[in-house]
N, C-alpha and C. Protein backbone atom coordinates (compact mmCIF):
# COMPACT_ATOMS: atom_id res chain seq x y z
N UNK A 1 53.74 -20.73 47.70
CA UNK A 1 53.68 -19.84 46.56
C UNK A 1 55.06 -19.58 46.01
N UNK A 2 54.95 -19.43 44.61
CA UNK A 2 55.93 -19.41 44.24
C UNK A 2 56.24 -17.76 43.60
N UNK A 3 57.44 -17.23 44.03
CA UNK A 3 57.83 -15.57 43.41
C UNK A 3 58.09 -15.29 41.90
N UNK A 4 57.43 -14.41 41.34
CA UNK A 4 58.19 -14.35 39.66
C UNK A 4 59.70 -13.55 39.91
N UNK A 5 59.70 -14.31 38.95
CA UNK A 5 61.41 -12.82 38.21
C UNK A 5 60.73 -11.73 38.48
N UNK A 6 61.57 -10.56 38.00
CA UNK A 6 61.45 -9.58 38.17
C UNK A 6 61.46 -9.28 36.42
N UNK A 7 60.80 -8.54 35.65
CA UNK A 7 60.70 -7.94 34.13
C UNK A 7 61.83 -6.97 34.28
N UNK A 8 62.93 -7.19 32.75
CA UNK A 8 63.99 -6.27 33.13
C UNK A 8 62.98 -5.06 32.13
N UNK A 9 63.29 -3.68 33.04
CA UNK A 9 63.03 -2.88 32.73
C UNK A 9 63.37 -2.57 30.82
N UNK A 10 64.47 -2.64 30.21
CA UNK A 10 64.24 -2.56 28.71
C UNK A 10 63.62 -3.17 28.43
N UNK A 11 63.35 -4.84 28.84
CA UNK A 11 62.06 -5.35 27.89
C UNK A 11 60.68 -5.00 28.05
N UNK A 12 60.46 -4.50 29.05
CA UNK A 12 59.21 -3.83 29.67
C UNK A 12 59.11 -2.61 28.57
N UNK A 13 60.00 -1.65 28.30
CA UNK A 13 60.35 -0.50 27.55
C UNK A 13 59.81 -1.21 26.49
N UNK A 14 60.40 -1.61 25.71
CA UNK A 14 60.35 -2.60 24.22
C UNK A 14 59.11 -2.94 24.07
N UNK A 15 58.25 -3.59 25.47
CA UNK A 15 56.87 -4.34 24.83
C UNK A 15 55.61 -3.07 24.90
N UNK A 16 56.29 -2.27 25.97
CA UNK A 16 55.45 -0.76 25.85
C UNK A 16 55.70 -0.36 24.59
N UNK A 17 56.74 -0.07 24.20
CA UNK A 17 56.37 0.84 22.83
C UNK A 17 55.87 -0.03 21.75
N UNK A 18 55.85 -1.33 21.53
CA UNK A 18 55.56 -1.87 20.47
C UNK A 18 54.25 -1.75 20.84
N UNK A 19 53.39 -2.41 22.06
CA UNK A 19 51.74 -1.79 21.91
C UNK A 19 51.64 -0.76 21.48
N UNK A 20 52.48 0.42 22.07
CA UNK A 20 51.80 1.64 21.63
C UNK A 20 51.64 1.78 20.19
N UNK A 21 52.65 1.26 19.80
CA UNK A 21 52.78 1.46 17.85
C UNK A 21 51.65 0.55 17.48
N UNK A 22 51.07 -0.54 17.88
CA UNK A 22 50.19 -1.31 16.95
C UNK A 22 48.65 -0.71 17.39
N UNK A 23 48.39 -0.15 18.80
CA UNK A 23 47.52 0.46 19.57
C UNK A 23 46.56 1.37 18.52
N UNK A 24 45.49 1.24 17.60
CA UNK A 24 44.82 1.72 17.11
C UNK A 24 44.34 3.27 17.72
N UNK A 25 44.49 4.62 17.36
CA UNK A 25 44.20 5.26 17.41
C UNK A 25 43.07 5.95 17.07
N UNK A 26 42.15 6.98 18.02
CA UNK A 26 41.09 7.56 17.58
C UNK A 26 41.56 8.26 16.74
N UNK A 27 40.40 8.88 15.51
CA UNK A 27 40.31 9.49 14.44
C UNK A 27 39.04 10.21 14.70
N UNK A 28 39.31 11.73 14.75
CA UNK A 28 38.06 12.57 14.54
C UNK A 28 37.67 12.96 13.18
N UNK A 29 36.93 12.77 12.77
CA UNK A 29 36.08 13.11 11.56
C UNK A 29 35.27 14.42 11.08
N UNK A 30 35.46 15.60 10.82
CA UNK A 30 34.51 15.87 11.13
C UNK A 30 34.07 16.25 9.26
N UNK A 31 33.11 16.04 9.10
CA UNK A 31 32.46 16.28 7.81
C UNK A 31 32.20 17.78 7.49
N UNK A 32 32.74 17.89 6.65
CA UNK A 32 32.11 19.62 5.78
C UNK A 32 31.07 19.33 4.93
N UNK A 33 30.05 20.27 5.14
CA UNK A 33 28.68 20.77 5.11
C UNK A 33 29.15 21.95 3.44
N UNK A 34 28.02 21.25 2.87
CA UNK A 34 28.40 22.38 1.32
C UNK A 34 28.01 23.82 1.68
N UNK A 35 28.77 24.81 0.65
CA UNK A 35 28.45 25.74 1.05
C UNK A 35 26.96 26.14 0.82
N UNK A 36 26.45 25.84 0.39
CA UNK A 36 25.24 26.05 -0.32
C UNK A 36 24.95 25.68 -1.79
N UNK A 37 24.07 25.57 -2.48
CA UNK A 37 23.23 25.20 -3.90
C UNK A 37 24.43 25.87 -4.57
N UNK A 38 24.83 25.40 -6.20
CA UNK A 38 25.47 26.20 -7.20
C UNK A 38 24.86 27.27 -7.35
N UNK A 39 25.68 28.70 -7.83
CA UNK A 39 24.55 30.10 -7.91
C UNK A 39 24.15 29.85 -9.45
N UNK A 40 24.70 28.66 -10.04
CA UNK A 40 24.03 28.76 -11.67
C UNK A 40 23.17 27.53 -11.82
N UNK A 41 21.85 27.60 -12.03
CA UNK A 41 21.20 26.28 -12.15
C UNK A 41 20.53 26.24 -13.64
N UNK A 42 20.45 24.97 -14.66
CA UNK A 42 19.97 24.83 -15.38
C UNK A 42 18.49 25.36 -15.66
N UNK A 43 17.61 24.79 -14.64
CA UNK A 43 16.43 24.76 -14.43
C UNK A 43 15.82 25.99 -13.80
N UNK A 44 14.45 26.13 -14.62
CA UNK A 44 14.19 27.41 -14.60
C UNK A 44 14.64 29.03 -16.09
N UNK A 45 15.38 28.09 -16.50
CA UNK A 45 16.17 29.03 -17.32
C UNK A 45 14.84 29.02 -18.83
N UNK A 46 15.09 29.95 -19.36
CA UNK A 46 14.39 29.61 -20.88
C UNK A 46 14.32 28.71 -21.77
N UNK A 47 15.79 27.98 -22.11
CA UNK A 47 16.02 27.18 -22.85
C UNK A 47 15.46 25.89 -22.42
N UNK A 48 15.55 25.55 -21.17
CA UNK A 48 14.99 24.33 -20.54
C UNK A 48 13.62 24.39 -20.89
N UNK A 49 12.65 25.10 -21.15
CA UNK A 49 11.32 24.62 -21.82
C UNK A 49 11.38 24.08 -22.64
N UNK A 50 9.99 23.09 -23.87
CA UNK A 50 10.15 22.88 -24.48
C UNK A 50 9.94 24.07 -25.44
N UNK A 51 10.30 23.84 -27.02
CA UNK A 51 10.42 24.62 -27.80
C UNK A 51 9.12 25.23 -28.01
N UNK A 52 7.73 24.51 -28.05
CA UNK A 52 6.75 25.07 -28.10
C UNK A 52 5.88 25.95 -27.30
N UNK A 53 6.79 25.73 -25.89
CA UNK A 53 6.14 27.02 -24.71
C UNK A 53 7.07 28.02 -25.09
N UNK A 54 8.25 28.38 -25.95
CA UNK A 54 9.57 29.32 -25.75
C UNK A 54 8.75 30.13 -27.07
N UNK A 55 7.71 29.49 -28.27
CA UNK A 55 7.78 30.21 -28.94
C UNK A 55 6.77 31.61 -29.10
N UNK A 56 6.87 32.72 -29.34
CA UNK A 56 6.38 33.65 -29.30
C UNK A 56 4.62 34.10 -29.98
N UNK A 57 3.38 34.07 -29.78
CA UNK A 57 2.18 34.35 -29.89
C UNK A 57 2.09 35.63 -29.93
N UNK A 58 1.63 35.71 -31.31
CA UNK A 58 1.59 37.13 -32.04
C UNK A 58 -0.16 37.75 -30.88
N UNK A 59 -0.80 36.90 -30.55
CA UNK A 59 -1.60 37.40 -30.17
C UNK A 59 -1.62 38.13 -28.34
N UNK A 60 -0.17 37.17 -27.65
CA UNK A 60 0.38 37.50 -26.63
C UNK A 60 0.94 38.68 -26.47
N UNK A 61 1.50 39.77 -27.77
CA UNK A 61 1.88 40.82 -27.36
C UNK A 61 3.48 40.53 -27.16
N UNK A 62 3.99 39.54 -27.43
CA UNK A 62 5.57 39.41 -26.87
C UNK A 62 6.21 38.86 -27.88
């Protein structure tokens, strides 16, 4: 059998930090949740009918 060299310690240093730099890192994510619905919505409103349910019937009282 044959013995290796021995790794000089700076190049050992050198090839450690360069993995570490290319070494992909976790990323936590975490997603925000809306606060809730807009408090102003189109729908539902008066104008959103059509014109012929908005208009007023003398016999309706309104």
């Amino acid at each position: 059998m044959s013995t290796r060299e021995t790794i000089d310690p700076e190049v050992l240093a050198v090839l450690a930090a360069a993995v570490d730099q290319v070494w992909p890192r976790p990323v936590v994510v975490v997603a925000e949740e809306p606060a809730g619905p807009p408090a102003w919505r189109f729908s539902g409103r008066w104008w959103s009918r059509p014109a012929t349910s908005r208009r007023e019937r003398p016999w309706t009282g309104g």
